[in-house]
Protein backbone atom coordinates (compact mmCIF):
# COMPACT_ATOMS: atom_id res chain seq x y z
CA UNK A 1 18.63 13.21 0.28
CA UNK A 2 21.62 11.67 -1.53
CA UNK A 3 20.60 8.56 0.24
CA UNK A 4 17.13 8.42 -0.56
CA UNK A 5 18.21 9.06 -4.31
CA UNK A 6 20.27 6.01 -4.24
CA UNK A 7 17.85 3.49 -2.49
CA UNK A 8 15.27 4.39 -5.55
CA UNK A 9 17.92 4.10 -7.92
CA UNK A 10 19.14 0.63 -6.38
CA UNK A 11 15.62 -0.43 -5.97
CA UNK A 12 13.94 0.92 -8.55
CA UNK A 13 11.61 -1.92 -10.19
CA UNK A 14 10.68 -2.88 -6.31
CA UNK A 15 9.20 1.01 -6.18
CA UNK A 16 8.04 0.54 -9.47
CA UNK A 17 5.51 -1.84 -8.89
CA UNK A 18 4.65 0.07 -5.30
CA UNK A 19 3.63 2.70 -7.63
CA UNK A 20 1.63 0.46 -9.63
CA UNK A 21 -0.14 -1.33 -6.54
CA UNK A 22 -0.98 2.69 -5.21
CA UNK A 23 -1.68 4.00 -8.35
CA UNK A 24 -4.27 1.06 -9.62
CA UNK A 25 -5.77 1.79 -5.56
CA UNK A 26 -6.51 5.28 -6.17
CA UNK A 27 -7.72 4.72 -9.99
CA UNK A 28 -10.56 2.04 -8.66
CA UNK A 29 -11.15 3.87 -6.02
CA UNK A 30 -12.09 6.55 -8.27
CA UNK A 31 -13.29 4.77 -10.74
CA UNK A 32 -16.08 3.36 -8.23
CA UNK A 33 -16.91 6.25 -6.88
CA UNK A 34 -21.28 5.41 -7.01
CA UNK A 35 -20.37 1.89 -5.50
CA UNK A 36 -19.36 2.18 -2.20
CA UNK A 37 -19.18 -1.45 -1.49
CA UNK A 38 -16.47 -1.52 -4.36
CA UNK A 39 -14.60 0.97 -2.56
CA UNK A 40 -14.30 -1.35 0.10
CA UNK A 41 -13.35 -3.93 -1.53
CA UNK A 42 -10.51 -1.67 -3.84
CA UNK A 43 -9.03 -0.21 -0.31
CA UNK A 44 -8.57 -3.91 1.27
CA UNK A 45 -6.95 -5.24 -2.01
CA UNK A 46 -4.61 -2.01 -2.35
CA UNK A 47 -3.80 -2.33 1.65
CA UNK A 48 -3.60 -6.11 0.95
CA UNK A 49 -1.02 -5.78 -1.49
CA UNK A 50 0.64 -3.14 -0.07
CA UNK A 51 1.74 -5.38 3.23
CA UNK A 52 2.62 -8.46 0.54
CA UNK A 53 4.79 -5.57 -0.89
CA UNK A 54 6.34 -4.49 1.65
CA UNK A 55 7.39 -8.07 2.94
CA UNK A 56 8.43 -9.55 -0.11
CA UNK A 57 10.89 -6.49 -0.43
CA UNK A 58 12.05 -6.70 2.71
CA UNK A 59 12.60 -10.57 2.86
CA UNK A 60 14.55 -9.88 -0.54
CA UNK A 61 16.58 -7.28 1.20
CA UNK A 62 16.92 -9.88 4.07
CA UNK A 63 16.03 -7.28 6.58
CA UNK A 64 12.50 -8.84 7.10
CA UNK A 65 11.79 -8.73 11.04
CA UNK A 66 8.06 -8.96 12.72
CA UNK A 67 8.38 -5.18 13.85
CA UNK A 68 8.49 -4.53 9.97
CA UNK A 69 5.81 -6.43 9.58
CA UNK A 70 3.58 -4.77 12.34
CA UNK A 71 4.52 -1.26 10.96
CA UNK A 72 3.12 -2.21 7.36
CA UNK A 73 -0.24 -3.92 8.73
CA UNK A 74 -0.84 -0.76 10.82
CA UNK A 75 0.20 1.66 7.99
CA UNK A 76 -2.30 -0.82 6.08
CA UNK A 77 -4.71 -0.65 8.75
CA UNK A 78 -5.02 3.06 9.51
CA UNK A 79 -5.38 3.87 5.84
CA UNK A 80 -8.00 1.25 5.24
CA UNK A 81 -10.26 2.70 8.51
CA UNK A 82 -9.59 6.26 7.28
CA UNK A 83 -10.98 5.23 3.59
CA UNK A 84 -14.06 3.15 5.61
CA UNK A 85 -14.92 6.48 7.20
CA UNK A 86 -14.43 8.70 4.33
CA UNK A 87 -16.70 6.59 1.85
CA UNK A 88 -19.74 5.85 5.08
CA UNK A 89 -19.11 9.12 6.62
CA UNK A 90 -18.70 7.69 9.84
């Protein structure tokens, strides 16, 4: 835990604007709740910019490998098809 504590604290602007990427993807997702096709459209951008996230901070932590890479587009990816089914009740 003291770890975890630390990484925020060392990183804390990078999580900052994760939190702002997440948090702006759940308020339009809300926000268009009667416009499904907007929904869409809000859950690629927030997945979008999550994986741009996720490799800019690791390329600035020089840790940036194409496993890392992988995990965030299929992080990216299952959220994106679990929001698809959720909004077209697939």
């Amino acid at each position: 835990m003291n770890k975890f504590c630390e990484d925020i604290g060392e990183h804390f602007g990078h999580y900052l604007a994760l939190l702002f990427i997440l948090g702006f993807g759940i308020a339009s997702f809300v926000f268009f709740q009667r416009t499904p096709q907007m929904q869409i459209v809000s859950a690629f951008l927030t997945t979008s910019f999550y994986v741009l996230w996720g490799i800019v901070h690791h390329y600035i932590e020089k840790d940036l490998h194409i496993r890392v890479v992988i995990e965030y587009m299929t992080v990216a990816l299952l959220g994106f098809l679990i929001l698809w089914s959720i909004i077209y009740r697939a």
